[in-house]
PDB file of N, CA and C in Angstrom:
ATOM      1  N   UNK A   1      46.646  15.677  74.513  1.00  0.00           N
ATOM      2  CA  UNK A   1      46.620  15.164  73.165  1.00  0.00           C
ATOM      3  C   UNK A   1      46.394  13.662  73.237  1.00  0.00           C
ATOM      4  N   UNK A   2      45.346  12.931  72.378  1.00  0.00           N
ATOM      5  CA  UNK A   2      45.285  11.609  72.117  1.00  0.00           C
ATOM      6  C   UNK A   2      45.379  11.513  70.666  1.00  0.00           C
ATOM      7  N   UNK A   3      46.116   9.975  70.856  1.00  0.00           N
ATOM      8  CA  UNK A   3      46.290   9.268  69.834  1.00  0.00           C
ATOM      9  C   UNK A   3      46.041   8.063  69.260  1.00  0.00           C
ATOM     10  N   UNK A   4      44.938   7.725  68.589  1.00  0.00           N
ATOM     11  CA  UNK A   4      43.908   6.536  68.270  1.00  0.00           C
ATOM     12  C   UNK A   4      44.435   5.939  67.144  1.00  0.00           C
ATOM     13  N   UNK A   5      44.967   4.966  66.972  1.00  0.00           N
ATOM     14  CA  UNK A   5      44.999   3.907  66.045  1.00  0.00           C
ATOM     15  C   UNK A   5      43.418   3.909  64.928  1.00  0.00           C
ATOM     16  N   UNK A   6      43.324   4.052  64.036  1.00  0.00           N
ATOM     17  CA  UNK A   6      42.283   4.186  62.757  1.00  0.00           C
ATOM     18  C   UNK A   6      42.082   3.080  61.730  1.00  0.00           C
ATOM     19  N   UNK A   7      41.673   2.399  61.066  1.00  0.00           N
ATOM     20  CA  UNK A   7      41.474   1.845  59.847  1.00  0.00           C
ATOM     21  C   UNK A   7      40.985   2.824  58.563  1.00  0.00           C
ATOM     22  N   UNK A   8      41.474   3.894  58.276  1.00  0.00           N
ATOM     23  CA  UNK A   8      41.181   4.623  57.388  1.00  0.00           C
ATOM     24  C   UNK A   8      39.478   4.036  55.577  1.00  0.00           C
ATOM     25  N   UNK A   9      40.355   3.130  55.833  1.00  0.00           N
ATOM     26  CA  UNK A   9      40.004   2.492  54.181  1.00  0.00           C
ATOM     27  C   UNK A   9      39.590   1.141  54.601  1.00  0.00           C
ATOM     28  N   UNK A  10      38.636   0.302  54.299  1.00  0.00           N
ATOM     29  CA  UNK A  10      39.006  -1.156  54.133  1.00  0.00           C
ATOM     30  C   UNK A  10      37.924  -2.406  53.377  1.00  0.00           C
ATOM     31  N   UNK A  11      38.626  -2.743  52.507  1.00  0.00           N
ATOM     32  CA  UNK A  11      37.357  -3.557  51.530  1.00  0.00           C
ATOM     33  C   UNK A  11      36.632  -2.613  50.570  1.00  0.00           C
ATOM     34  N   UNK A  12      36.892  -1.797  50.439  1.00  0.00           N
ATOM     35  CA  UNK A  12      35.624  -0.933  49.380  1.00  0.00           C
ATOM     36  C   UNK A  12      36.477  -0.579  48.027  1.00  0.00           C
ATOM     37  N   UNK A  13      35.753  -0.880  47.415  1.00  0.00           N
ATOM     38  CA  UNK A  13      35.715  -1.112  45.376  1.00  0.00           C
ATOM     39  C   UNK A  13      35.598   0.608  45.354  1.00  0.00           C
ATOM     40  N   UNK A  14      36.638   0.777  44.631  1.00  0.00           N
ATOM     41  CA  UNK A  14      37.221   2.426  44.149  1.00  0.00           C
ATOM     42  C   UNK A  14      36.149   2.732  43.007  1.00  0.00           C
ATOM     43  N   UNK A  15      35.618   3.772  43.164  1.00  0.00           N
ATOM     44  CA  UNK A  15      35.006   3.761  41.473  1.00  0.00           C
ATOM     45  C   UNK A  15      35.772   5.236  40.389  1.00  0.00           C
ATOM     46  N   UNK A  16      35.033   5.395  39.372  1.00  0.00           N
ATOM     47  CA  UNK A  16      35.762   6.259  38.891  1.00  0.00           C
ATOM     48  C   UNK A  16      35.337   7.568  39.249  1.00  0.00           C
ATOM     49  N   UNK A  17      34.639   7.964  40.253  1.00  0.00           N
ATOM     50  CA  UNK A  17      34.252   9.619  40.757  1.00  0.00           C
ATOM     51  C   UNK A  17      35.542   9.641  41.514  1.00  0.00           C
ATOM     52  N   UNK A  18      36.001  10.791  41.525  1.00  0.00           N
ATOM     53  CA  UNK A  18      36.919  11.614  42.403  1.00  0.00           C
ATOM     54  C   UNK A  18      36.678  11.371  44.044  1.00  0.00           C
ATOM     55  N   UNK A  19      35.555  11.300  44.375  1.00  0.00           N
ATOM     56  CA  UNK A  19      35.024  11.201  45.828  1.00  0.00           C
ATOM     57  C   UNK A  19      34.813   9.380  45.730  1.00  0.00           C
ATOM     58  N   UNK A  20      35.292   8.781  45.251  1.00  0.00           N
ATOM     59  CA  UNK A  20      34.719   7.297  45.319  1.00  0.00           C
ATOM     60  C   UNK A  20      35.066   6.516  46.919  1.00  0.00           C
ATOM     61  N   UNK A  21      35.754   7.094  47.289  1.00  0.00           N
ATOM     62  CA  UNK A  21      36.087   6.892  48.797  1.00  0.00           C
ATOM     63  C   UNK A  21      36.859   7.792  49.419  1.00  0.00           C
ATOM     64  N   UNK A  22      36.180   8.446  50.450  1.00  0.00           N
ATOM     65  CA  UNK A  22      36.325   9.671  50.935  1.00  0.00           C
ATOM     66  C   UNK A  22      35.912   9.233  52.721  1.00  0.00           C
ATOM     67  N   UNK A  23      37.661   9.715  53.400  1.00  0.00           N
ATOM     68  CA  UNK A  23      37.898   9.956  54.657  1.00  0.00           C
ATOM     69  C   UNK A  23      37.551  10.916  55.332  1.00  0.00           C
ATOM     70  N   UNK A  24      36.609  11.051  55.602  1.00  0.00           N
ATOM     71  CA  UNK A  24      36.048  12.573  56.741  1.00  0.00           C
ATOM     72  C   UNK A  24      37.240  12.554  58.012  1.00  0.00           C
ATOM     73  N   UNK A  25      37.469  13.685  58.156  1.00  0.00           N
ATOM     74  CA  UNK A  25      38.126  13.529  59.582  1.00  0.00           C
ATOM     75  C   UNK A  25      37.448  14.366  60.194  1.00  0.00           C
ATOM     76  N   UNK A  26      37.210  13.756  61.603  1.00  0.00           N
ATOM     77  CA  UNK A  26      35.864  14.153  62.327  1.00  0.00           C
ATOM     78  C   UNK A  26      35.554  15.641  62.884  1.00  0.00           C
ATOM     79  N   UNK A  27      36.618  16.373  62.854  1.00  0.00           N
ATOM     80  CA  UNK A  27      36.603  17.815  63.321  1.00  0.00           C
ATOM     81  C   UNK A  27      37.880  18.749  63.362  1.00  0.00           C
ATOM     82  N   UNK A  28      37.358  19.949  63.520  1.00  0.00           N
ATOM     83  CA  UNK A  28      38.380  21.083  63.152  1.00  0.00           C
ATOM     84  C   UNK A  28      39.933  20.727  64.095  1.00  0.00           C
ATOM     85  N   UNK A  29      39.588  19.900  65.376  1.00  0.00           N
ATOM     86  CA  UNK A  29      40.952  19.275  66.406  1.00  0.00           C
ATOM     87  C   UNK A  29      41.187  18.254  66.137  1.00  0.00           C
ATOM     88  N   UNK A  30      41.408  17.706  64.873  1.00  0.00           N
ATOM     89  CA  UNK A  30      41.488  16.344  64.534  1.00  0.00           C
ATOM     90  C   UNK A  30      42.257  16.265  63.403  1.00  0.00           C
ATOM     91  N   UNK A  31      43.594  15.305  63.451  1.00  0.00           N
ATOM     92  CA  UNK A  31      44.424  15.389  62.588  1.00  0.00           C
ATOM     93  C   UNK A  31      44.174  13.698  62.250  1.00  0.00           C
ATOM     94  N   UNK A  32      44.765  13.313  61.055  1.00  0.00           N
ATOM     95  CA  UNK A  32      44.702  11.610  60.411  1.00  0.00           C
ATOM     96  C   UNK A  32      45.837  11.970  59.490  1.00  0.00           C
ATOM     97  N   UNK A  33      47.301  10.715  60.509  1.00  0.00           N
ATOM     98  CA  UNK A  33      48.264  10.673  60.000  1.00  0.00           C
ATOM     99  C   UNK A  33      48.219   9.293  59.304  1.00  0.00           C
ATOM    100  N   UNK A  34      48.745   9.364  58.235  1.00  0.00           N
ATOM    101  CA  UNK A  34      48.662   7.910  57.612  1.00  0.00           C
ATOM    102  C   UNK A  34      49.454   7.179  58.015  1.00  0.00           C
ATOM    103  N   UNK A  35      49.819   5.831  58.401  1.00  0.00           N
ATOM    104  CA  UNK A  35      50.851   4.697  58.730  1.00  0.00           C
ATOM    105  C   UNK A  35      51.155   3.955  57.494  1.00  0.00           C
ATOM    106  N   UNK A  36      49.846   3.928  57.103  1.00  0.00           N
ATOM    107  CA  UNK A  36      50.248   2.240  56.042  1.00  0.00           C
ATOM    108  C   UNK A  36      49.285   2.297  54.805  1.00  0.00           C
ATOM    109  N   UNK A  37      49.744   2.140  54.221  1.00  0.00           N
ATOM    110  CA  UNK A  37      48.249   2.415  52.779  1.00  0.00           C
ATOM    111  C   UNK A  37      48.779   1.343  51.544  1.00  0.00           C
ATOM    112  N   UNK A  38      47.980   0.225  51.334  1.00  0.00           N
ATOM    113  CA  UNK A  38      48.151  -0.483  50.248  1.00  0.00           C
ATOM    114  C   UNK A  38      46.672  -0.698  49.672  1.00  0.00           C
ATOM    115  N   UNK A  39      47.163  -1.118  47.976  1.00  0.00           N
ATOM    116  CA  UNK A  39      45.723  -1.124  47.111  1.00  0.00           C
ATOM    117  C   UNK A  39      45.917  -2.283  46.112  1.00  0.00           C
ATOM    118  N   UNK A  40      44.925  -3.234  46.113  1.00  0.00           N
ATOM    119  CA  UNK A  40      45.230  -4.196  45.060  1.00  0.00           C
ATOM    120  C   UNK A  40      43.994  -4.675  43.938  1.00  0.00           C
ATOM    121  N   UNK A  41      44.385  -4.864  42.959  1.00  0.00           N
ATOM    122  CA  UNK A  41      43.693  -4.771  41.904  1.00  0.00           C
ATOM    123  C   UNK A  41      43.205  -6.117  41.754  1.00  0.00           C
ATOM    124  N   UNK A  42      41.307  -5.860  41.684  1.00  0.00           N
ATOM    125  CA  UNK A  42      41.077  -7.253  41.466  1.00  0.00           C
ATOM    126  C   UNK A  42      40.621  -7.843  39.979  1.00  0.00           C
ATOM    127  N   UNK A  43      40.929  -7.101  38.930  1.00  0.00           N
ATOM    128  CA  UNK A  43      41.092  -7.074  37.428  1.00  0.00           C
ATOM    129  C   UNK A  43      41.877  -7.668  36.805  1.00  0.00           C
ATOM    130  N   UNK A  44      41.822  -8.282  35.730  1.00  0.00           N
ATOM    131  CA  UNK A  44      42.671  -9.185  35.005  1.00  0.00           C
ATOM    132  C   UNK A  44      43.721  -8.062  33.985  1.00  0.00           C
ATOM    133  N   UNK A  45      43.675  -6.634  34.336  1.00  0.00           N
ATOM    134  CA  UNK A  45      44.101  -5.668  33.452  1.00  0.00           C
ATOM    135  C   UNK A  45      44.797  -4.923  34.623  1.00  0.00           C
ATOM    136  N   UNK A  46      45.962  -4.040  34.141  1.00  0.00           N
ATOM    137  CA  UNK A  46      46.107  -2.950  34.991  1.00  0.00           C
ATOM    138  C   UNK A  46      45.872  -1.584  35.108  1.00  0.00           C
ATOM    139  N   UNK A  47      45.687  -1.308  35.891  1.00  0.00           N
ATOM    140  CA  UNK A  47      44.426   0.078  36.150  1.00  0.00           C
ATOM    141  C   UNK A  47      45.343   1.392  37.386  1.00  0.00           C
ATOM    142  N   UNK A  48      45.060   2.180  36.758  1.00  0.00           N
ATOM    143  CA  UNK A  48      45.772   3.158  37.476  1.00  0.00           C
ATOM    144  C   UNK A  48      44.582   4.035  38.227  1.00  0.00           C
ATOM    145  N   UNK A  49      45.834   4.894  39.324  1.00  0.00           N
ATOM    146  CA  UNK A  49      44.699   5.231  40.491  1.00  0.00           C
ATOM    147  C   UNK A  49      45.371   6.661  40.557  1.00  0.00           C
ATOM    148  N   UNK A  50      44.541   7.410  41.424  1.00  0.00           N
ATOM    149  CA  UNK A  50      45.008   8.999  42.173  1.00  0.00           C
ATOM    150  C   UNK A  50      44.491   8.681  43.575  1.00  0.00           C
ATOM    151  N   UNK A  51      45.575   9.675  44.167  1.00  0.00           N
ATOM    152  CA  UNK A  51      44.795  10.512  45.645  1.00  0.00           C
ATOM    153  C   UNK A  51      44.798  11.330  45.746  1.00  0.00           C
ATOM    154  N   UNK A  52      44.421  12.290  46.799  1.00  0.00           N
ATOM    155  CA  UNK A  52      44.616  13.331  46.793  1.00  0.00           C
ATOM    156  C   UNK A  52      43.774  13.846  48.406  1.00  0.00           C
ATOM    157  N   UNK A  53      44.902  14.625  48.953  1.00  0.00           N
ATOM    158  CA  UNK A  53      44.406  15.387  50.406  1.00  0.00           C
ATOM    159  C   UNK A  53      43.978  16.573  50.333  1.00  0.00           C
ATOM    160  N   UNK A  54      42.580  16.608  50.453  1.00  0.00           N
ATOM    161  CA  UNK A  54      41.483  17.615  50.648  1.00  0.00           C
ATOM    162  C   UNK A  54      41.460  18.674  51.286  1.00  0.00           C
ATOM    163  N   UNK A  55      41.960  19.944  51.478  1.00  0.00           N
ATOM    164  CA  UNK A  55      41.227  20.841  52.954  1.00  0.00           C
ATOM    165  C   UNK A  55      40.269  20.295  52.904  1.00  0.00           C
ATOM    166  N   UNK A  56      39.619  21.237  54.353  1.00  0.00           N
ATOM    167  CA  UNK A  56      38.420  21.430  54.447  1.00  0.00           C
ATOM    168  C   UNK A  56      37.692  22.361  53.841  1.00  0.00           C
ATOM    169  N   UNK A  57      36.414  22.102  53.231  1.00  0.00           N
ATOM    170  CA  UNK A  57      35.785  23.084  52.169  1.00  0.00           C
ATOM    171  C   UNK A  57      36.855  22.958  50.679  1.00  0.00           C
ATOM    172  N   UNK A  58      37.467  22.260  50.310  1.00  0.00           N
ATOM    173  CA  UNK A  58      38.227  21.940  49.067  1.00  0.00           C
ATOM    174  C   UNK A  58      37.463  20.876  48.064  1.00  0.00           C
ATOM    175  N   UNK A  59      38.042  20.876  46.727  1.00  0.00           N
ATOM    176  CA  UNK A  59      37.661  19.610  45.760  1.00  0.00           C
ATOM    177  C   UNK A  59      39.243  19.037  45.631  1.00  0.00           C
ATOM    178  N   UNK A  60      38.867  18.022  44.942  1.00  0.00           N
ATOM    179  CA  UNK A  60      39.883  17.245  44.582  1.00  0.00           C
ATOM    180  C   UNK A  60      40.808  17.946  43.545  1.00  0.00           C
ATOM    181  N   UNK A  61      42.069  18.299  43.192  1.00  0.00           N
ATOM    182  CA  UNK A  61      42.557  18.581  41.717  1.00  0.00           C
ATOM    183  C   UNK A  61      43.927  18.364  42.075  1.00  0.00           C
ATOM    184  N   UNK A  62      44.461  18.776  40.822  1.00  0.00           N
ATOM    185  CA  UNK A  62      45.858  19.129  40.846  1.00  0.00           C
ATOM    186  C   UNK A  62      46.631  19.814  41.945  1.00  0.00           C
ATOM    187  N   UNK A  63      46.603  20.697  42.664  1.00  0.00           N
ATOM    188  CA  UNK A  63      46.938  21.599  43.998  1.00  0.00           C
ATOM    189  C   UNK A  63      47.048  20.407  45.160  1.00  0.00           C
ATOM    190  N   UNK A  64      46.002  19.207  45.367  1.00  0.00           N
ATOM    191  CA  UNK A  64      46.464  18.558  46.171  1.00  0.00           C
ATOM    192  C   UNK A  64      46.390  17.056  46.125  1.00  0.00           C
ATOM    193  N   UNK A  65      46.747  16.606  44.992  1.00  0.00           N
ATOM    194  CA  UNK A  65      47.286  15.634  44.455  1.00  0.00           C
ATOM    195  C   UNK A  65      48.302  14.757  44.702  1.00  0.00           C
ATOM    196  N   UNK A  66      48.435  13.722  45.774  1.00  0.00           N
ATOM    197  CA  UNK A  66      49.700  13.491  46.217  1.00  0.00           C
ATOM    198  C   UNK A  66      49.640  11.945  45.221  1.00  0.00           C
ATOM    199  N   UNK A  67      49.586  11.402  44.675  1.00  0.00           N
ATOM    200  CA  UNK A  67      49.753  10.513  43.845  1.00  0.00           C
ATOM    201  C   UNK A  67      48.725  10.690  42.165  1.00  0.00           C
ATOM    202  N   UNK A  68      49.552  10.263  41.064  1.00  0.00           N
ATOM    203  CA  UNK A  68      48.991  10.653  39.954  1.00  0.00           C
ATOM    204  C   UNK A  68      49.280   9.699  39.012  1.00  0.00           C
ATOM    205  N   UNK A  69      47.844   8.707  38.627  1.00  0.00           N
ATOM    206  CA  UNK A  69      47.775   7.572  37.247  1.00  0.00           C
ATOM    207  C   UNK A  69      49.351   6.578  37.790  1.00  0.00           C
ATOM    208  N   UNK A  70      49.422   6.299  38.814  1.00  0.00           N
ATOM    209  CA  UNK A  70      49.993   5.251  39.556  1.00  0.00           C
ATOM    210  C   UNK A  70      49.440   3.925  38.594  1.00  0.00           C
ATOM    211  N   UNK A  71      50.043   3.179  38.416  1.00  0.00           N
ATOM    212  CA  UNK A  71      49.740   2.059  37.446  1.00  0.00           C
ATOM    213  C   UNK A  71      49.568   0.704  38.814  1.00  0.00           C
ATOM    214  N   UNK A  72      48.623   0.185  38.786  1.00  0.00           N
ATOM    215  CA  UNK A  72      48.291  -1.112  39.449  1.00  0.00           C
ATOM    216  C   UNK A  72      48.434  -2.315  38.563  1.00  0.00           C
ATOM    217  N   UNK A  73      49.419  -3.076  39.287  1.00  0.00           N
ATOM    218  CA  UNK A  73      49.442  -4.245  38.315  1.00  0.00           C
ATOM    219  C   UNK A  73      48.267  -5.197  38.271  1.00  0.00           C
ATOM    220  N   UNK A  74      47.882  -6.079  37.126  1.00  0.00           N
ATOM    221  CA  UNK A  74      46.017  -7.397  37.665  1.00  0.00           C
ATOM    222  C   UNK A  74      46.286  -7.772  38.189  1.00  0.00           C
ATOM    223  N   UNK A  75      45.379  -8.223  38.810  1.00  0.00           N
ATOM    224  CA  UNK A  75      44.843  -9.132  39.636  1.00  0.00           C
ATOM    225  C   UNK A  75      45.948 -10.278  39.675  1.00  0.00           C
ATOM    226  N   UNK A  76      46.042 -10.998  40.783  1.00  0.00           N
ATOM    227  CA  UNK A  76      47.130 -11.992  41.013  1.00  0.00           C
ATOM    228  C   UNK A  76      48.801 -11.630  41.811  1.00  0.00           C
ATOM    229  N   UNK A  77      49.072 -10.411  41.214  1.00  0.00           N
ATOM    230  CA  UNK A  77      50.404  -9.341  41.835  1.00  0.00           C
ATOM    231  C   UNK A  77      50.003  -9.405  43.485  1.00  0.00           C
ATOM    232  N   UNK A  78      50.753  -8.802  44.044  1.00  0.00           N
ATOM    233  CA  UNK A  78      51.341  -8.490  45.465  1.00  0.00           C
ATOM    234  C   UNK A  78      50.677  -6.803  45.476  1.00  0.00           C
ATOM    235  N   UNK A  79      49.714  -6.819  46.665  1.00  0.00           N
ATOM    236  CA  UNK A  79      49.510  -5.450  46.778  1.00  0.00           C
ATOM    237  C   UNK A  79      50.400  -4.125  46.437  1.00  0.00           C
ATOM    238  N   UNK A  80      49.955  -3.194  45.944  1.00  0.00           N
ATOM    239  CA  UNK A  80      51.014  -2.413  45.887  1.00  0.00           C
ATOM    240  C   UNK A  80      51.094  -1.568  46.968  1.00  0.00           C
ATOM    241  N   UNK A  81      52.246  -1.158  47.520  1.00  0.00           N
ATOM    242  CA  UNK A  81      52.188  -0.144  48.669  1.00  0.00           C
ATOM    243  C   UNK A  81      52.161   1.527  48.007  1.00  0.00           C
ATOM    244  N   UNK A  82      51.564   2.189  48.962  1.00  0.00           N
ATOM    245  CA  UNK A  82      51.519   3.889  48.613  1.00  0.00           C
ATOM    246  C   UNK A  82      52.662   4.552  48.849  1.00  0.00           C
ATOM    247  N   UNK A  83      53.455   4.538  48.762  1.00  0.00           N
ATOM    248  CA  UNK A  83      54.660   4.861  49.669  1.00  0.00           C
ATOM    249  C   UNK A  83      54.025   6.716  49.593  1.00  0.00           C
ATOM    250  N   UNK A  84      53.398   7.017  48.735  1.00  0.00           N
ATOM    251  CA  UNK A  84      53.230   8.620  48.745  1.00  0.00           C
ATOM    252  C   UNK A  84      52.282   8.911  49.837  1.00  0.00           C
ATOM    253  N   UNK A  85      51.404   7.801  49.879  1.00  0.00           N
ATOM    254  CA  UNK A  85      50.453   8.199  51.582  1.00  0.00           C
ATOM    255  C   UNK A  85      51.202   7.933  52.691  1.00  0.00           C
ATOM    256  N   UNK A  86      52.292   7.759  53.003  1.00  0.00           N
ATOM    257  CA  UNK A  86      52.582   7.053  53.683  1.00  0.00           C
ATOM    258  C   UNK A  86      53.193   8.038  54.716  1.00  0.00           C
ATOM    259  N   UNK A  87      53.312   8.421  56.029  1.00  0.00           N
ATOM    260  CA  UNK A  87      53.272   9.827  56.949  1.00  0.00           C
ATOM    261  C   UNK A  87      52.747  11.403  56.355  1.00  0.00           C
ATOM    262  N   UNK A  88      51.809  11.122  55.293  1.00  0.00           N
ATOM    263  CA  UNK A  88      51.174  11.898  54.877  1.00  0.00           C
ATOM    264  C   UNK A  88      49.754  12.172  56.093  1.00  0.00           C
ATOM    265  N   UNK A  89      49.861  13.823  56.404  1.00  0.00           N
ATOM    266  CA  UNK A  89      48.442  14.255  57.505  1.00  0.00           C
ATOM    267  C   UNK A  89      47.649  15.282  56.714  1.00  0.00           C
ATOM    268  N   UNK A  90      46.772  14.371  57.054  1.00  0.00           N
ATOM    269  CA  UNK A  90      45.364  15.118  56.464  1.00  0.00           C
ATOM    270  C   UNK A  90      45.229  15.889  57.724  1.00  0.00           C
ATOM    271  N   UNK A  91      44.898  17.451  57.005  1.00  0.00           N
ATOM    272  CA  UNK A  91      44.543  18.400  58.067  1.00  0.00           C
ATOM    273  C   UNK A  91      42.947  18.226  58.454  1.00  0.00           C
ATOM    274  N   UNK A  92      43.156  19.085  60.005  1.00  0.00           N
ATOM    275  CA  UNK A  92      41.325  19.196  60.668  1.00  0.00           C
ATOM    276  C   UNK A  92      40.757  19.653  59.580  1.00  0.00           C
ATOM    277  N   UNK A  93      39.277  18.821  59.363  1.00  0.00           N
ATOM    278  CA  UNK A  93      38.470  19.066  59.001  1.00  0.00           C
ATOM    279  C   UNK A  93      38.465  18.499  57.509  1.00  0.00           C
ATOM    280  N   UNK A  94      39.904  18.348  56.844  1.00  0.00           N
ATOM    281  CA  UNK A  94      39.912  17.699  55.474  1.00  0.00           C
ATOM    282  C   UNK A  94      39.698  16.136  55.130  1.00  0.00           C
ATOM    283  N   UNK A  95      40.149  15.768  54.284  1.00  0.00           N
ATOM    284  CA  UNK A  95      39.761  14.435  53.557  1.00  0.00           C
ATOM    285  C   UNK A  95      40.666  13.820  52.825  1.00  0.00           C
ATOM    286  N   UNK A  96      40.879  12.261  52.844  1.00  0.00           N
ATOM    287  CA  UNK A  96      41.674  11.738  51.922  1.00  0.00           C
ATOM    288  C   UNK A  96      40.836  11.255  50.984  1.00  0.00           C
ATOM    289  N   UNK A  97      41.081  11.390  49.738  1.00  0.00           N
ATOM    290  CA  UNK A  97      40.665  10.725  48.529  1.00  0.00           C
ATOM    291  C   UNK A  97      41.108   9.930  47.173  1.00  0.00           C
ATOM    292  N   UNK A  98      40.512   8.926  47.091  1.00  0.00           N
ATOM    293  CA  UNK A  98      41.124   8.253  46.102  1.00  0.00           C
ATOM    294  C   UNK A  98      40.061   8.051  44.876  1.00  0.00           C
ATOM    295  N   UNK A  99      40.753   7.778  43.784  1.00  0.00           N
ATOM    296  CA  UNK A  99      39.954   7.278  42.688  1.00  0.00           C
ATOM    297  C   UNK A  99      40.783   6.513  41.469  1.00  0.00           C
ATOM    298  N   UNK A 100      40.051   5.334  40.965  1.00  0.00           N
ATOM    299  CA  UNK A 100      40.570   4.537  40.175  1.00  0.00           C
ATOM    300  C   UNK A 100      40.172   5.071  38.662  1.00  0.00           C
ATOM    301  N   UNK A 101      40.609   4.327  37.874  1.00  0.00           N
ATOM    302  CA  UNK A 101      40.316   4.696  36.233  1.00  0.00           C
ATOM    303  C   UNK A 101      39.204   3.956  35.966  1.00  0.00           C
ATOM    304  N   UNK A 102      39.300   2.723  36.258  1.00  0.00           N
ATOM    305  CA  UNK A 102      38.081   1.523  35.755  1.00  0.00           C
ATOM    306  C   UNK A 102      37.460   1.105  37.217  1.00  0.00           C
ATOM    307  N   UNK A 103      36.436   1.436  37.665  1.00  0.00           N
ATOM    308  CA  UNK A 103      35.055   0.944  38.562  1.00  0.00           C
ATOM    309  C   UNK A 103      35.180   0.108  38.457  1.00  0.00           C
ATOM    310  N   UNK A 104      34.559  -0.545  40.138  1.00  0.00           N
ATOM    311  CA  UNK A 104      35.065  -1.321  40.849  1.00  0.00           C
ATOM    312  C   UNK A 104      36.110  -2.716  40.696  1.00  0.00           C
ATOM    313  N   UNK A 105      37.468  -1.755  40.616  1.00  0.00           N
ATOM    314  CA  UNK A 105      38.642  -2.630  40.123  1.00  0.00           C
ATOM    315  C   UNK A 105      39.354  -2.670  41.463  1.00  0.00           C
ATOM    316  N   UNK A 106      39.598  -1.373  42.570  1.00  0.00           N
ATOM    317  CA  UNK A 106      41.059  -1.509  42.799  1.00  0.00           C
ATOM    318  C   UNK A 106      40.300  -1.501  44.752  1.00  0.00           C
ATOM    319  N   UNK A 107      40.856  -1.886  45.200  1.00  0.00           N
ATOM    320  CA  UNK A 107      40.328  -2.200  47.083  1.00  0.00           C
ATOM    321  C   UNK A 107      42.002  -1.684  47.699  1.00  0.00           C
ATOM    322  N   UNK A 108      41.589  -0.472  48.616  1.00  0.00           N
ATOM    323  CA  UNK A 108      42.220   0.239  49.207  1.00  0.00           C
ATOM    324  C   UNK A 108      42.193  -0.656  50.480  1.00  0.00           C
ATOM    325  N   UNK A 109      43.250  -0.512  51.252  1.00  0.00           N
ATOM    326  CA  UNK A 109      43.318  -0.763  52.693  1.00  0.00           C
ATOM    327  C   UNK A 109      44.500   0.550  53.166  1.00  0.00           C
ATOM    328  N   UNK A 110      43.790   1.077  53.896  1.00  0.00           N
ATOM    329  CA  UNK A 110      44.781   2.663  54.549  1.00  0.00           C
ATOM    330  C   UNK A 110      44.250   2.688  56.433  1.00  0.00           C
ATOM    331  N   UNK A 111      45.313   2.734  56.909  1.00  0.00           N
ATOM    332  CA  UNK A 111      45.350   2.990  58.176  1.00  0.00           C
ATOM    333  C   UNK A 111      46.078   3.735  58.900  1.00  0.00           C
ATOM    334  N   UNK A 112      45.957   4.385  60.545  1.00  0.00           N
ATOM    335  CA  UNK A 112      47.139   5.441  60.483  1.00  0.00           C
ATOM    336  C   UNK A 112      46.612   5.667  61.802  1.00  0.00           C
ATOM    337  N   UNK A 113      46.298   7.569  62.229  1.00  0.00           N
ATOM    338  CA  UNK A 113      46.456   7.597  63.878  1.00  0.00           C
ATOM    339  C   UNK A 113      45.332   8.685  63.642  1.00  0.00           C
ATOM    340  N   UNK A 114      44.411   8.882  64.407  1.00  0.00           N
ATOM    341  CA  UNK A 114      43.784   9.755  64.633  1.00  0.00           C
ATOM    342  C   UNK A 114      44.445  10.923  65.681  1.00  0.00           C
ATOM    343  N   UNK A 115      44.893  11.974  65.724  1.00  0.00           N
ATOM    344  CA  UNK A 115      45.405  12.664  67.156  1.00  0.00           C
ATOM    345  C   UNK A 115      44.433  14.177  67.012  1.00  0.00           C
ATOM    346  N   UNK A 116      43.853  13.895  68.925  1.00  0.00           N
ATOM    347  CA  UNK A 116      43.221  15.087  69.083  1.00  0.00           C
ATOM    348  C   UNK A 116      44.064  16.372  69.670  1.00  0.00           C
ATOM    349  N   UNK A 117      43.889  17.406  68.841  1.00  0.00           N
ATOM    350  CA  UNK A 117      44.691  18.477  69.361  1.00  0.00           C
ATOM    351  C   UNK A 117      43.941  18.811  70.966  1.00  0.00           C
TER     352      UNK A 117
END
């Protein structure tokens, strides 16, 4: 078994599609445990966000929804932390996903462990 340190997320403007930033994990022996996940809003308004962990061959909805219309405070605040991503594992072959309410408002930074079964 290995275990790789990842940058999941970093610098990219959330938009409002469901898939607006989307974590592939690279194969069916491949797990992505999250460590650390913060998101900060670069809007003079506050804007709420979702995530949500994907199977593989899945869409985004309600069933795997681990955060829901989370409120981001504007621009100027202290990142907010995910505490709901936070030792959250995306299974082989699935996806983490996020999406904001208002395009290109909110910049994810998520990092964690890649481990090969």
């Amino acid at each position: 078994m290995q275990r790789i340190p990842v940058v999941v997320f970093n610098n990219i403007q959330l938009t409002t599609a469901v898939a607006g930033a989307t974590s592939p994990v690279p194969d069916a022996t491949t797990l992505l445990t999250i460590s650390a996940a913060t998101i900060n809003n670069t809007t003079p308004g506050a804007v709420t966000m979702d995530a949500y962990i994907v199977p593989s061959g899945g869409t985004a909805g309600a069933a795997n929804q681990v955060i829901s219309a989370l409120s981001i405070p504007a621009a100027g605040a202290a990142p907010t932390i995910l505490a709901g991503l936070i030792g959250q594992t995306v299974p082989a072959g699935g996806t983490l996903q996020l999406k904001a309410s208002a395009a290109t408002s909110l910049t994810p930074f998520v990092s964690g462990y890649r481990t090969t079964l």
